[in-house]
PDB file of N, CA and C in Angstrom:
ATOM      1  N   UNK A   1      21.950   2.838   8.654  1.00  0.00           N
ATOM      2  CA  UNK A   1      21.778   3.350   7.305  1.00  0.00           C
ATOM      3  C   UNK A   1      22.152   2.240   6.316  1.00  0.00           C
ATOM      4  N   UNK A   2      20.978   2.070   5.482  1.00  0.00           N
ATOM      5  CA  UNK A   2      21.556   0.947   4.474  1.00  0.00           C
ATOM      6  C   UNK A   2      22.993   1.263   3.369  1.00  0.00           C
ATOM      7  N   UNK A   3      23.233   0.253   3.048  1.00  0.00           N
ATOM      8  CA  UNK A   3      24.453   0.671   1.792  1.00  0.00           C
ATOM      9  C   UNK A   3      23.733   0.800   0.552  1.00  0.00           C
ATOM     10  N   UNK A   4      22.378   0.634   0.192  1.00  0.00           N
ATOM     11  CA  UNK A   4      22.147   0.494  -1.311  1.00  0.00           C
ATOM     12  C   UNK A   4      20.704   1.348  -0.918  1.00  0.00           C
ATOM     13  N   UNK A   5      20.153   2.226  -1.954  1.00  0.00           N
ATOM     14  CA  UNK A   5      19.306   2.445  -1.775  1.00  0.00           C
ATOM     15  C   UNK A   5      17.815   2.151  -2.509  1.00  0.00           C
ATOM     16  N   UNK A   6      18.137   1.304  -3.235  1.00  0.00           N
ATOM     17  CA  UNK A   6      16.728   0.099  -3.563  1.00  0.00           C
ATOM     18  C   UNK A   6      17.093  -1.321  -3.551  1.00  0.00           C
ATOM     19  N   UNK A   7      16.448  -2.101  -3.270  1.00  0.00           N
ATOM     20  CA  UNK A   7      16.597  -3.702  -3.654  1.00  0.00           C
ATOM     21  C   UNK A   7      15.076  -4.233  -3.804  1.00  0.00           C
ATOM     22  N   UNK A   8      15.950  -5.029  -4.928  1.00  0.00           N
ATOM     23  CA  UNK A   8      14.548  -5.833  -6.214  1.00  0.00           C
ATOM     24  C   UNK A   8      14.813  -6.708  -6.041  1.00  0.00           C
ATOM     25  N   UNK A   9      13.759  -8.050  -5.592  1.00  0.00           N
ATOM     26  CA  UNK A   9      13.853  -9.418  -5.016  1.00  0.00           C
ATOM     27  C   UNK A   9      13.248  -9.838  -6.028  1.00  0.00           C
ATOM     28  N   UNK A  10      13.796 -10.766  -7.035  1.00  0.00           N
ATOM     29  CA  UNK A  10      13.369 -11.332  -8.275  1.00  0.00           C
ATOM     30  C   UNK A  10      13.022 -12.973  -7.362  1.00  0.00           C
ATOM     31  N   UNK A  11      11.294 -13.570  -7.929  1.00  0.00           N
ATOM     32  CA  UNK A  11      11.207 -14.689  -6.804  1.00  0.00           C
ATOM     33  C   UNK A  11      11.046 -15.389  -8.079  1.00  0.00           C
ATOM     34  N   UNK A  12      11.877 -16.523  -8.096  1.00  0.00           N
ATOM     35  CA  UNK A  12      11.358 -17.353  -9.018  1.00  0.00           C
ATOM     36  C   UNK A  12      10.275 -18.423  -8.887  1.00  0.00           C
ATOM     37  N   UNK A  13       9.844 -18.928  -9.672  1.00  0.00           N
ATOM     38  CA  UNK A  13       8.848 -20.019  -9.823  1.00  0.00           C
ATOM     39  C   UNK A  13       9.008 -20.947 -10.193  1.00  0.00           C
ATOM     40  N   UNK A  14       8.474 -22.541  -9.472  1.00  0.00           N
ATOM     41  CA  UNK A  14       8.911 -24.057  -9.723  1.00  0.00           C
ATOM     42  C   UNK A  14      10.507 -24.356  -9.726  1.00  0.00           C
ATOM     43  N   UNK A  15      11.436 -23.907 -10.697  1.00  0.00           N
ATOM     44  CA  UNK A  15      12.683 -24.564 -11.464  1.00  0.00           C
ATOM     45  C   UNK A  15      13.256 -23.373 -10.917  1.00  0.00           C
ATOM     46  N   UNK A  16      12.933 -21.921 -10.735  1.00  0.00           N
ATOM     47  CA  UNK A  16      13.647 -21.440 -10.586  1.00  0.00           C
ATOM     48  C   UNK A  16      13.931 -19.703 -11.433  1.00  0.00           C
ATOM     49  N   UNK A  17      14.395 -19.039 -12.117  1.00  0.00           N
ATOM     50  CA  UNK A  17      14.668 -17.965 -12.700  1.00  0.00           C
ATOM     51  C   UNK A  17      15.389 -18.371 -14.449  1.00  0.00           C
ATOM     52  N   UNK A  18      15.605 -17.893 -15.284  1.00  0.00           N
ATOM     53  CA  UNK A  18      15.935 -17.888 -16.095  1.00  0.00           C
ATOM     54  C   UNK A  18      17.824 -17.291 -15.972  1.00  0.00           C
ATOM     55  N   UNK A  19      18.475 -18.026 -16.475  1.00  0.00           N
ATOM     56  CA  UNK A  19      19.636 -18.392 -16.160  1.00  0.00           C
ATOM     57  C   UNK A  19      20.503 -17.287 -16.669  1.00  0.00           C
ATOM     58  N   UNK A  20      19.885 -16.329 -17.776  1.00  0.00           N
ATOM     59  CA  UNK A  20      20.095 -15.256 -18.208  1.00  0.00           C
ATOM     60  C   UNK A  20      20.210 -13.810 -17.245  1.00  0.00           C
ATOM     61  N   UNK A  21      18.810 -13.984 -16.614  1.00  0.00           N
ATOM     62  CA  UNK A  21      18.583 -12.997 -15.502  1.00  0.00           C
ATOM     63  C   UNK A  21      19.908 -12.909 -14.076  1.00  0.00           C
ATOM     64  N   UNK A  22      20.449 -14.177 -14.257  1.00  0.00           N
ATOM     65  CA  UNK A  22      21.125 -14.563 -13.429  1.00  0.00           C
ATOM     66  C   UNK A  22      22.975 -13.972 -13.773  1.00  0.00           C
ATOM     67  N   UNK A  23      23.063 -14.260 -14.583  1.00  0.00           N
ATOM     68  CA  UNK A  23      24.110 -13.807 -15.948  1.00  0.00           C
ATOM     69  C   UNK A  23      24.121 -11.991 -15.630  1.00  0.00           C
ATOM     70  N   UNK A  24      23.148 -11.741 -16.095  1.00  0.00           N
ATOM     71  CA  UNK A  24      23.528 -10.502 -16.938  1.00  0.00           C
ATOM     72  C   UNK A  24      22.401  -9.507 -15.597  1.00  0.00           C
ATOM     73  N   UNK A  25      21.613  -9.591 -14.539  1.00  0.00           N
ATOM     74  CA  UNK A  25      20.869  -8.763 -14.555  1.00  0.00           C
ATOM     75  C   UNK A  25      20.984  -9.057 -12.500  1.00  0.00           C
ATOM     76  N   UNK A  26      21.096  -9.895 -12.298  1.00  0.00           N
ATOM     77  CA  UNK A  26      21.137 -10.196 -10.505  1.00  0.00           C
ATOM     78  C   UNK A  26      22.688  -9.656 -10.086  1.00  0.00           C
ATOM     79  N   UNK A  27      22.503  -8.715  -9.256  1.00  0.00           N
ATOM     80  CA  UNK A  27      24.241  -8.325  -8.339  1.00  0.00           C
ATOM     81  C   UNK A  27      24.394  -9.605  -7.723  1.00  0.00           C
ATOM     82  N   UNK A  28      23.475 -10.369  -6.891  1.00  0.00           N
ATOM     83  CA  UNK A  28      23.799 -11.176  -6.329  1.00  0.00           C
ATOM     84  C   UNK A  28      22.292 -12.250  -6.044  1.00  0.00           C
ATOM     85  N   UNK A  29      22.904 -13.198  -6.126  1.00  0.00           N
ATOM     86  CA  UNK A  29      21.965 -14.556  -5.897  1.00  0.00           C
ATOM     87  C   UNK A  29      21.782 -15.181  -4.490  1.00  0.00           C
ATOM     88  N   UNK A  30      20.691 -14.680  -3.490  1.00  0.00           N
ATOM     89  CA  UNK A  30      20.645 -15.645  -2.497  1.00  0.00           C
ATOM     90  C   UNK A  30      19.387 -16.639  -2.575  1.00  0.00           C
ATOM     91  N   UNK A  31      19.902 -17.895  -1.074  1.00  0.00           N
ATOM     92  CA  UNK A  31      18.819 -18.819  -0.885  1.00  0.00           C
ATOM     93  C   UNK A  31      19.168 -18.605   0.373  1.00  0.00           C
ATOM     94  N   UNK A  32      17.688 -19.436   0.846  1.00  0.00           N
ATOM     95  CA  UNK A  32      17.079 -19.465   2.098  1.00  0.00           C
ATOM     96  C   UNK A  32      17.579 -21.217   2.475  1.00  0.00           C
ATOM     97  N   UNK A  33      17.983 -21.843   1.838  1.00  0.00           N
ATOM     98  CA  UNK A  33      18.192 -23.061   2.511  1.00  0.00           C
ATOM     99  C   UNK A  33      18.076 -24.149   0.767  1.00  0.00           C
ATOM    100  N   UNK A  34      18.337 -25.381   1.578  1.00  0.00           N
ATOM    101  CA  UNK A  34      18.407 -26.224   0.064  1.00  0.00           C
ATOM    102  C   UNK A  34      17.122 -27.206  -0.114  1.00  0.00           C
ATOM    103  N   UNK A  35      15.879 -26.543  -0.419  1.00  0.00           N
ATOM    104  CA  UNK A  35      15.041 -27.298  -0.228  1.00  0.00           C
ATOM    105  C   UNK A  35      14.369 -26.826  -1.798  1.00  0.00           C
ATOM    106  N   UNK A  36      12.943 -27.284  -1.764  1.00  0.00           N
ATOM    107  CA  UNK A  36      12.427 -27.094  -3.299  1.00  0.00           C
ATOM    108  C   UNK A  36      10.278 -26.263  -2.539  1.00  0.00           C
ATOM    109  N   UNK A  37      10.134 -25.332  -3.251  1.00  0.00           N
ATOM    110  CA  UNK A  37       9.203 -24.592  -3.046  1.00  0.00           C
ATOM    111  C   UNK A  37       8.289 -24.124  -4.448  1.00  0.00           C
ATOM    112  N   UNK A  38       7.284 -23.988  -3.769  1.00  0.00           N
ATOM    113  CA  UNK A  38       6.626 -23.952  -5.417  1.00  0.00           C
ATOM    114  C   UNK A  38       6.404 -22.223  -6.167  1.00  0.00           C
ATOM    115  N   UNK A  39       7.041 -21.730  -5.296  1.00  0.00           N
ATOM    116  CA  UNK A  39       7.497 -20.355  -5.785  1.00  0.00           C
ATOM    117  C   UNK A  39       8.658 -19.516  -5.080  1.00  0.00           C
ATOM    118  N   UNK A  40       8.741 -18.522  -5.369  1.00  0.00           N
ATOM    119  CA  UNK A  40       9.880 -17.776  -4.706  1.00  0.00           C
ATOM    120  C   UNK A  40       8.891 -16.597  -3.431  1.00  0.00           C
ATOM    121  N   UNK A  41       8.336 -16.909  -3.435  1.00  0.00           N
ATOM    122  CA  UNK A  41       7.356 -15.244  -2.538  1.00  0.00           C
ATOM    123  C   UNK A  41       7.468 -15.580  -1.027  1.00  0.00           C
ATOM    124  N   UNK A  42       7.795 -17.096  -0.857  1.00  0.00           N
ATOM    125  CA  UNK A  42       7.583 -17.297   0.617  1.00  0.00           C
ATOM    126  C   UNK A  42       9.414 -17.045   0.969  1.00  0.00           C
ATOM    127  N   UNK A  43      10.215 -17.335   0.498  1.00  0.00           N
ATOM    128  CA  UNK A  43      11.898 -17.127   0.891  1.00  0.00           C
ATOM    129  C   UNK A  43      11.903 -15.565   0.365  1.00  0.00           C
ATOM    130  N   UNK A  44      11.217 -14.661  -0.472  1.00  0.00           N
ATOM    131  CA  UNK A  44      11.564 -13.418  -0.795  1.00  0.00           C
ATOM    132  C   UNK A  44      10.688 -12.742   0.853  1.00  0.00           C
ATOM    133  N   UNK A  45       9.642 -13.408   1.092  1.00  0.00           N
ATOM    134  CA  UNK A  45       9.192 -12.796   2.436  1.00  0.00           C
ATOM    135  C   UNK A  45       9.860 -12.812   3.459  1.00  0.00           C
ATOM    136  N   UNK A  46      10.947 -14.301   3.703  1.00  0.00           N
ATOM    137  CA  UNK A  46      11.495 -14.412   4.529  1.00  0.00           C
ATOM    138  C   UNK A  46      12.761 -12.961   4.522  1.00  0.00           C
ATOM    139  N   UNK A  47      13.104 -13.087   3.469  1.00  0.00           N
ATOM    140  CA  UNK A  47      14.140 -12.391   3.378  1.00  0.00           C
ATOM    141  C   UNK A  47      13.730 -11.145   3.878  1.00  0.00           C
ATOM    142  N   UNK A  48      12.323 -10.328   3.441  1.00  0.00           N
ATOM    143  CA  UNK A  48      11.997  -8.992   3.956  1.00  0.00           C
ATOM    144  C   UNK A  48      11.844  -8.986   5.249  1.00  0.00           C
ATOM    145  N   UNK A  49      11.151 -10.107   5.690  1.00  0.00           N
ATOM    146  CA  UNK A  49      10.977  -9.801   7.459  1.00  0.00           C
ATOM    147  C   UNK A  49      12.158 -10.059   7.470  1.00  0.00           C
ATOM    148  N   UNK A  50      13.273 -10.347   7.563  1.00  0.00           N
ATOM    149  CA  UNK A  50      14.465 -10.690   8.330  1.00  0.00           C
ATOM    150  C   UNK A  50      15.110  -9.171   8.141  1.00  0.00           C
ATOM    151  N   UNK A  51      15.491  -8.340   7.237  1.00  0.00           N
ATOM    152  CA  UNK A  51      15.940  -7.488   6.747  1.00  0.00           C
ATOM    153  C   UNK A  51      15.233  -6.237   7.481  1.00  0.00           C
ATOM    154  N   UNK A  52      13.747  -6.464   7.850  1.00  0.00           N
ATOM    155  CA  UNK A  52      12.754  -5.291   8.189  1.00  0.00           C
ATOM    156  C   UNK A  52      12.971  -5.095   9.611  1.00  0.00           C
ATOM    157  N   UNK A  53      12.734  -6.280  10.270  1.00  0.00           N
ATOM    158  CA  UNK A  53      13.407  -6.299  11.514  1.00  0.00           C
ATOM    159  C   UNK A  53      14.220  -5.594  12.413  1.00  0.00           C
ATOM    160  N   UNK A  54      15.905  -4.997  11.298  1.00  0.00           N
ATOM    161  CA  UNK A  54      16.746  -4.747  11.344  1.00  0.00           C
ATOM    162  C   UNK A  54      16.503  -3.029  11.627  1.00  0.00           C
ATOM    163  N   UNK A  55      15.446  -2.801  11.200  1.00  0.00           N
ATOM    164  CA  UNK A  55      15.136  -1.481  10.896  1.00  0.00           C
ATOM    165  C   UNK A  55      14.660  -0.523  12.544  1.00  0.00           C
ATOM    166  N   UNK A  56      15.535   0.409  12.986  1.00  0.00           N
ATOM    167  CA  UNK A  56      15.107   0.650  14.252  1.00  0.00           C
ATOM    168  C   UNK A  56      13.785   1.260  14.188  1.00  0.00           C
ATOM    169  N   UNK A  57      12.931   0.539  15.758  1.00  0.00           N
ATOM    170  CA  UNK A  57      11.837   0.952  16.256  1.00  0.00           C
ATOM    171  C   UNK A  57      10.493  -0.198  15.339  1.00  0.00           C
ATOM    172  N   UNK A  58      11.128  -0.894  14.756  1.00  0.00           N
ATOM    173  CA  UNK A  58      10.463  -2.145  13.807  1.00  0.00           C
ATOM    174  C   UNK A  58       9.696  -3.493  14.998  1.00  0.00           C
ATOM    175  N   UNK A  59      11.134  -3.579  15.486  1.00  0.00           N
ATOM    176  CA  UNK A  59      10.793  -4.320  16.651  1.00  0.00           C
ATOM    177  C   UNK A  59      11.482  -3.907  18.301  1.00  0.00           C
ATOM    178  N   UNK A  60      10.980  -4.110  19.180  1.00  0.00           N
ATOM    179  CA  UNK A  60      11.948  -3.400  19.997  1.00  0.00           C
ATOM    180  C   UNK A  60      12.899  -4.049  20.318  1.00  0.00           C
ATOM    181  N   UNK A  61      13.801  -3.320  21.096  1.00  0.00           N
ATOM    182  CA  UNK A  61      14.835  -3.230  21.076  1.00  0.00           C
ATOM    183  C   UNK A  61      15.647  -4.580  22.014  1.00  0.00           C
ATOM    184  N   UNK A  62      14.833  -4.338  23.228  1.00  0.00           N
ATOM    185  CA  UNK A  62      14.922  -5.460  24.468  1.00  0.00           C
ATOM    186  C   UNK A  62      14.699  -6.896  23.598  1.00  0.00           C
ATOM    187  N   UNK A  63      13.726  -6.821  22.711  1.00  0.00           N
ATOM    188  CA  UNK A  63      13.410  -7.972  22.315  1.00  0.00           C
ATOM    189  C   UNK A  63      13.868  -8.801  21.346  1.00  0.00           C
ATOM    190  N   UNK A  64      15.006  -7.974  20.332  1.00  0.00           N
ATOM    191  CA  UNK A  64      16.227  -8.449  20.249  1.00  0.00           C
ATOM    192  C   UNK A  64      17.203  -8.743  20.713  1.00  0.00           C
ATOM    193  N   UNK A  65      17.183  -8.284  22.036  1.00  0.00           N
ATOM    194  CA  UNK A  65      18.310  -8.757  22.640  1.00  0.00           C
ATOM    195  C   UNK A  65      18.353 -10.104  23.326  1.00  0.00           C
ATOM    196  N   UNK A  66      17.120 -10.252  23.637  1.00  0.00           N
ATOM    197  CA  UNK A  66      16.466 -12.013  23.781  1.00  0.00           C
ATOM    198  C   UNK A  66      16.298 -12.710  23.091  1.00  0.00           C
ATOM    199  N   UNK A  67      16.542 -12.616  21.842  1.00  0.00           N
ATOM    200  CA  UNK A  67      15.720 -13.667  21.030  1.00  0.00           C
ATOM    201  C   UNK A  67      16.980 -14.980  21.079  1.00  0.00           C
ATOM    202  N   UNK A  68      16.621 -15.795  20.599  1.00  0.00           N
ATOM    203  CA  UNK A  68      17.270 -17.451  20.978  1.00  0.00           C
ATOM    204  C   UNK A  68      18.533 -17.021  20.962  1.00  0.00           C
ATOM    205  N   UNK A  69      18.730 -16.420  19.286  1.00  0.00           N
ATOM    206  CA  UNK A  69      19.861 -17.320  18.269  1.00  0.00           C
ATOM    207  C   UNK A  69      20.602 -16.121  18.787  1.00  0.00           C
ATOM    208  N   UNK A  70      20.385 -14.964  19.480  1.00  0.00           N
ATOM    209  CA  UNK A  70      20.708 -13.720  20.249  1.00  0.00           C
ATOM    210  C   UNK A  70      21.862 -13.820  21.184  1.00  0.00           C
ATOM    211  N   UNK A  71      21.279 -14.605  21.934  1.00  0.00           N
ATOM    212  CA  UNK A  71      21.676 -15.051  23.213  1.00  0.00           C
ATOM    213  C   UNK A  71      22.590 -16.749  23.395  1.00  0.00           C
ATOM    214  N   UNK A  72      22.017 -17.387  22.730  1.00  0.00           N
ATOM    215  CA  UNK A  72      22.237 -18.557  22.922  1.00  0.00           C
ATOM    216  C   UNK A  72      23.169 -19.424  21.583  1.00  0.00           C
ATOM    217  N   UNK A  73      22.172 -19.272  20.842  1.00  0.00           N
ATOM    218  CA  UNK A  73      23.019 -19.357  19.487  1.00  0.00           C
ATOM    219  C   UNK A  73      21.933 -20.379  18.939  1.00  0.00           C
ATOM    220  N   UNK A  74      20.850 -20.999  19.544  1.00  0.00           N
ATOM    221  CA  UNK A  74      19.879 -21.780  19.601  1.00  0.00           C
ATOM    222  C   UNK A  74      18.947 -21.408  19.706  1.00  0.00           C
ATOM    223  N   UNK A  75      17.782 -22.355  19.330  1.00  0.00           N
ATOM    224  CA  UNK A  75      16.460 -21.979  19.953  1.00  0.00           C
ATOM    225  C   UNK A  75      16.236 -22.098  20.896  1.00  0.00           C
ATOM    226  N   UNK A  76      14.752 -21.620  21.399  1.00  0.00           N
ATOM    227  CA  UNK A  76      14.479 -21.335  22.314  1.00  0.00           C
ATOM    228  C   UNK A  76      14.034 -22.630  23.473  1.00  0.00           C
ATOM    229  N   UNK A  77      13.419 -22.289  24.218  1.00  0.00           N
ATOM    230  CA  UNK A  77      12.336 -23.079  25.181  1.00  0.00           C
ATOM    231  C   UNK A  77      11.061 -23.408  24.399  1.00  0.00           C
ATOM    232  N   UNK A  78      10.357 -24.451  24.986  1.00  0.00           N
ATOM    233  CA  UNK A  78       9.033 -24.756  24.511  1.00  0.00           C
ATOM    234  C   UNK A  78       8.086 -23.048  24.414  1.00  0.00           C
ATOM    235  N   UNK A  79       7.089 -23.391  24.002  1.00  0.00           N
ATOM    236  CA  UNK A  79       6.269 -22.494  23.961  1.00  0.00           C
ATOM    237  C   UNK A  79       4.844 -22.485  24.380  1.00  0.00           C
ATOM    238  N   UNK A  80       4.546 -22.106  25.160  1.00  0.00           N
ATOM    239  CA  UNK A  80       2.938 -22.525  25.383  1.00  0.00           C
ATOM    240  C   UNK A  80       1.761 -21.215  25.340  1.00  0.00           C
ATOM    241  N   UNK A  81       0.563 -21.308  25.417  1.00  0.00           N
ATOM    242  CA  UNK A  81      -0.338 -20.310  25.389  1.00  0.00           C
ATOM    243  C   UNK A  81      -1.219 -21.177  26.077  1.00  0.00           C
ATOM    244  N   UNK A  82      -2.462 -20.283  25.696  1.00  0.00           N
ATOM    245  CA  UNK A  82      -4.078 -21.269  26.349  1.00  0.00           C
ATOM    246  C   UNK A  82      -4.752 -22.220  25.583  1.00  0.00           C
ATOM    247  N   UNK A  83      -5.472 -22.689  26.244  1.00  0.00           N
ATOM    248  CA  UNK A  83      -5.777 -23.172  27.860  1.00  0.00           C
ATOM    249  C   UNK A  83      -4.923 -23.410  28.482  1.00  0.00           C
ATOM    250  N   UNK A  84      -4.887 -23.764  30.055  1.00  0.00           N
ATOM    251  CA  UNK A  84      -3.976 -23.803  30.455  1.00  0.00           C
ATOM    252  C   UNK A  84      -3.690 -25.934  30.425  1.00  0.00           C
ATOM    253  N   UNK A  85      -5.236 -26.575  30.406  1.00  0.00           N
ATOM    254  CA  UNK A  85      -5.231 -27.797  30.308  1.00  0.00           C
ATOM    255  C   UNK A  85      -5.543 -28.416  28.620  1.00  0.00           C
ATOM    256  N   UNK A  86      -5.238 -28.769  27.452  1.00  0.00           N
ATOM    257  CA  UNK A  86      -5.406 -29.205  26.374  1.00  0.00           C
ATOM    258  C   UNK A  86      -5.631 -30.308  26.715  1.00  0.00           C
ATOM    259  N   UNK A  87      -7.186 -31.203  26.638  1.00  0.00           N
ATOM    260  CA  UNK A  87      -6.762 -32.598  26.080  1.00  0.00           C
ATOM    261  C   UNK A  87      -5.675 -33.273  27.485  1.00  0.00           C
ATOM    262  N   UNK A  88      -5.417 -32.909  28.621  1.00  0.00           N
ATOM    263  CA  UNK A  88      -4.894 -33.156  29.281  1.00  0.00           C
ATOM    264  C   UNK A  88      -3.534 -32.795  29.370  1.00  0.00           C
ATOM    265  N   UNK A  89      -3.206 -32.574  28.061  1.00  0.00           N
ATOM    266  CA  UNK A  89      -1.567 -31.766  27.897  1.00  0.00           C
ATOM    267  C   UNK A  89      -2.040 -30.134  28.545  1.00  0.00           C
ATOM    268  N   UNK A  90      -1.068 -30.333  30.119  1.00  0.00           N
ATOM    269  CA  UNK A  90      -0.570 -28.956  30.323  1.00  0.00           C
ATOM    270  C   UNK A  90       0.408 -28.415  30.815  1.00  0.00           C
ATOM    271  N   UNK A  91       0.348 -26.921  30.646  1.00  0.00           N
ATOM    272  CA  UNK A  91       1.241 -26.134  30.629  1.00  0.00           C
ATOM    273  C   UNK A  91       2.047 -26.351  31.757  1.00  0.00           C
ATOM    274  N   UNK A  92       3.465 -26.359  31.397  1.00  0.00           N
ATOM    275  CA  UNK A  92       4.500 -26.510  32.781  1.00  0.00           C
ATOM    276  C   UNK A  92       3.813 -25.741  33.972  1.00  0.00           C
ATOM    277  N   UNK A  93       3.919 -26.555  35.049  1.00  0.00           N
ATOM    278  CA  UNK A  93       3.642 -25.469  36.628  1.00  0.00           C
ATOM    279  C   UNK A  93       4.378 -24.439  36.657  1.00  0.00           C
ATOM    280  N   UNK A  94       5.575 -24.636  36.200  1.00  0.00           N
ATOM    281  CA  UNK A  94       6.857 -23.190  36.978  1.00  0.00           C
ATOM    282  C   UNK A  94       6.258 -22.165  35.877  1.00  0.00           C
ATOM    283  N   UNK A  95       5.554 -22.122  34.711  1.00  0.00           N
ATOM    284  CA  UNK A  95       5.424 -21.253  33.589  1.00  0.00           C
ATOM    285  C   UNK A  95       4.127 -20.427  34.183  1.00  0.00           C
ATOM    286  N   UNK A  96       3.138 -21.406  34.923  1.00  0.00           N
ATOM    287  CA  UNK A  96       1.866 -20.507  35.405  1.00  0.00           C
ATOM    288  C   UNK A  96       2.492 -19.997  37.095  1.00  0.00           C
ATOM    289  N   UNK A  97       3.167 -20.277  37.317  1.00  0.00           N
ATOM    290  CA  UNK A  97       3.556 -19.774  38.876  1.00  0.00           C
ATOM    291  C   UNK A  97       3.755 -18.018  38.714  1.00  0.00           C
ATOM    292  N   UNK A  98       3.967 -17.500  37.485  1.00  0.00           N
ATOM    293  CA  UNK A  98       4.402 -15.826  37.652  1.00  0.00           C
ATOM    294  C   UNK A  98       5.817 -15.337  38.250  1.00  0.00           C
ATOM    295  N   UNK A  99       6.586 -16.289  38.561  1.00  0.00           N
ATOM    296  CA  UNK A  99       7.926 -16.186  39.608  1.00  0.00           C
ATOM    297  C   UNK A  99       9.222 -16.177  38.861  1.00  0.00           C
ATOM    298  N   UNK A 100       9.558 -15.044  38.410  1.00  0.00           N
ATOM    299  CA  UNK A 100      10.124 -14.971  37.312  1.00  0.00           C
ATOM    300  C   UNK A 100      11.628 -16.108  37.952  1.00  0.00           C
ATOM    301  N   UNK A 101      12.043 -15.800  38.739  1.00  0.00           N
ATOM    302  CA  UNK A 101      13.272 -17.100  39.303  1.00  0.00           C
ATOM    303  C   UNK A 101      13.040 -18.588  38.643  1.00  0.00           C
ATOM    304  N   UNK A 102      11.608 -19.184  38.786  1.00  0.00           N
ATOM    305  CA  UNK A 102      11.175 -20.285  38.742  1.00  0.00           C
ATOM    306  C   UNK A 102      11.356 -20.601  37.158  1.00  0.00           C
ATOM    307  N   UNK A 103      10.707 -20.041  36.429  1.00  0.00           N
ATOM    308  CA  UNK A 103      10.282 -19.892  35.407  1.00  0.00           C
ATOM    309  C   UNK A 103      12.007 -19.650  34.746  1.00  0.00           C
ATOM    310  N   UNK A 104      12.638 -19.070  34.868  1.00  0.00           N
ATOM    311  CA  UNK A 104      14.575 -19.410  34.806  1.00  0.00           C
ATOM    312  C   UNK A 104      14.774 -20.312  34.919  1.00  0.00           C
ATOM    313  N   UNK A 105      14.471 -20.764  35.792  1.00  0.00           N
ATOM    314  CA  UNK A 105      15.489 -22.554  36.258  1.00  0.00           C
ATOM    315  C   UNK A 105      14.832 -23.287  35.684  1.00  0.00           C
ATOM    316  N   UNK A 106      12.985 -23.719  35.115  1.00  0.00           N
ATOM    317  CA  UNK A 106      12.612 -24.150  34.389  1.00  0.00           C
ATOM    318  C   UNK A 106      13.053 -24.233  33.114  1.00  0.00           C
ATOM    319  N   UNK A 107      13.253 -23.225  32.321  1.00  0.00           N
ATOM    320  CA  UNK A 107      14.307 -23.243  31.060  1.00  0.00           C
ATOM    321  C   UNK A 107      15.779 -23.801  30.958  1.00  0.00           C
ATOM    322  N   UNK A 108      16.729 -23.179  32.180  1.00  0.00           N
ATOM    323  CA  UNK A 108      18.090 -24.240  32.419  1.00  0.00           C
ATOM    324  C   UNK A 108      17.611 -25.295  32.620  1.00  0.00           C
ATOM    325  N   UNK A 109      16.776 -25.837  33.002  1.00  0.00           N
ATOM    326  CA  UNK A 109      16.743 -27.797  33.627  1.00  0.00           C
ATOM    327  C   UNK A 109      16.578 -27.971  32.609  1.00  0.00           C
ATOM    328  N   UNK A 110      15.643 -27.570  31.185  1.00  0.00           N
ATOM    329  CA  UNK A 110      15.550 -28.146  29.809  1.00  0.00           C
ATOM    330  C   UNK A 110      16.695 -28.201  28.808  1.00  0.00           C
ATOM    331  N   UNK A 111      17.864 -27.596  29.537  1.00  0.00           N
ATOM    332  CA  UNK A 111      19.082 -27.685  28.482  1.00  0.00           C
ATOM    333  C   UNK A 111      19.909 -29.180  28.821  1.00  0.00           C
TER     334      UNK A 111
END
């Protein structure tokens, strides 16, 4: 159950928000990191998927319990999809083997 029952994500643009809004009208001011963006909609998105997430039956359940920063505190393993040959870049053997053991120890040998 949330603690508040609306939140208004004010996104600023180029420079930022008006310093007033900030003063007199924001409970609180977050960022996504210290970088420079040419609007606010992509860190106000971040912020909703991160927040939406949270929401049961959003995502399941198991699959939070795996995720990197979950488990590990890090990211993850490489990532691959298809083909299985790119251009000659391919996919680890232990990843197409199906053997879920293999495909384990493939991820520990990369730490």
């Amino acid at each position: 159950m949330s603690k508040i029952k609306h939140l208004i994500i004010i996104a600023g643009h180029y420079e930022g928000i008006d310093h007033r809004v900030r003063e007199h009208l924001a409970d609180e001011i977050i960022s996504i990191g210290d970088y420079v963006l040419t609007g606010g909609e992509i860190p106000a998105m971040v912020i909703v998927d991160s927040v939406v997430r949270l929401i049961p039956g959003v995502v399941k359940e198991e699959s939070v319990k795996n995720e990197s920063h979950t488990k590990r505190g890090y990211l993850e393993h490489p990532q691959y999809t298809r083909p299985e040959d790119y251009k000659g870049w391919k996919v680890p053997k232990a990843l197409l083997s199906g053997n879920p053991k293999e495909i384990e120890r493939w991820k520990k040998d990369l730490k």
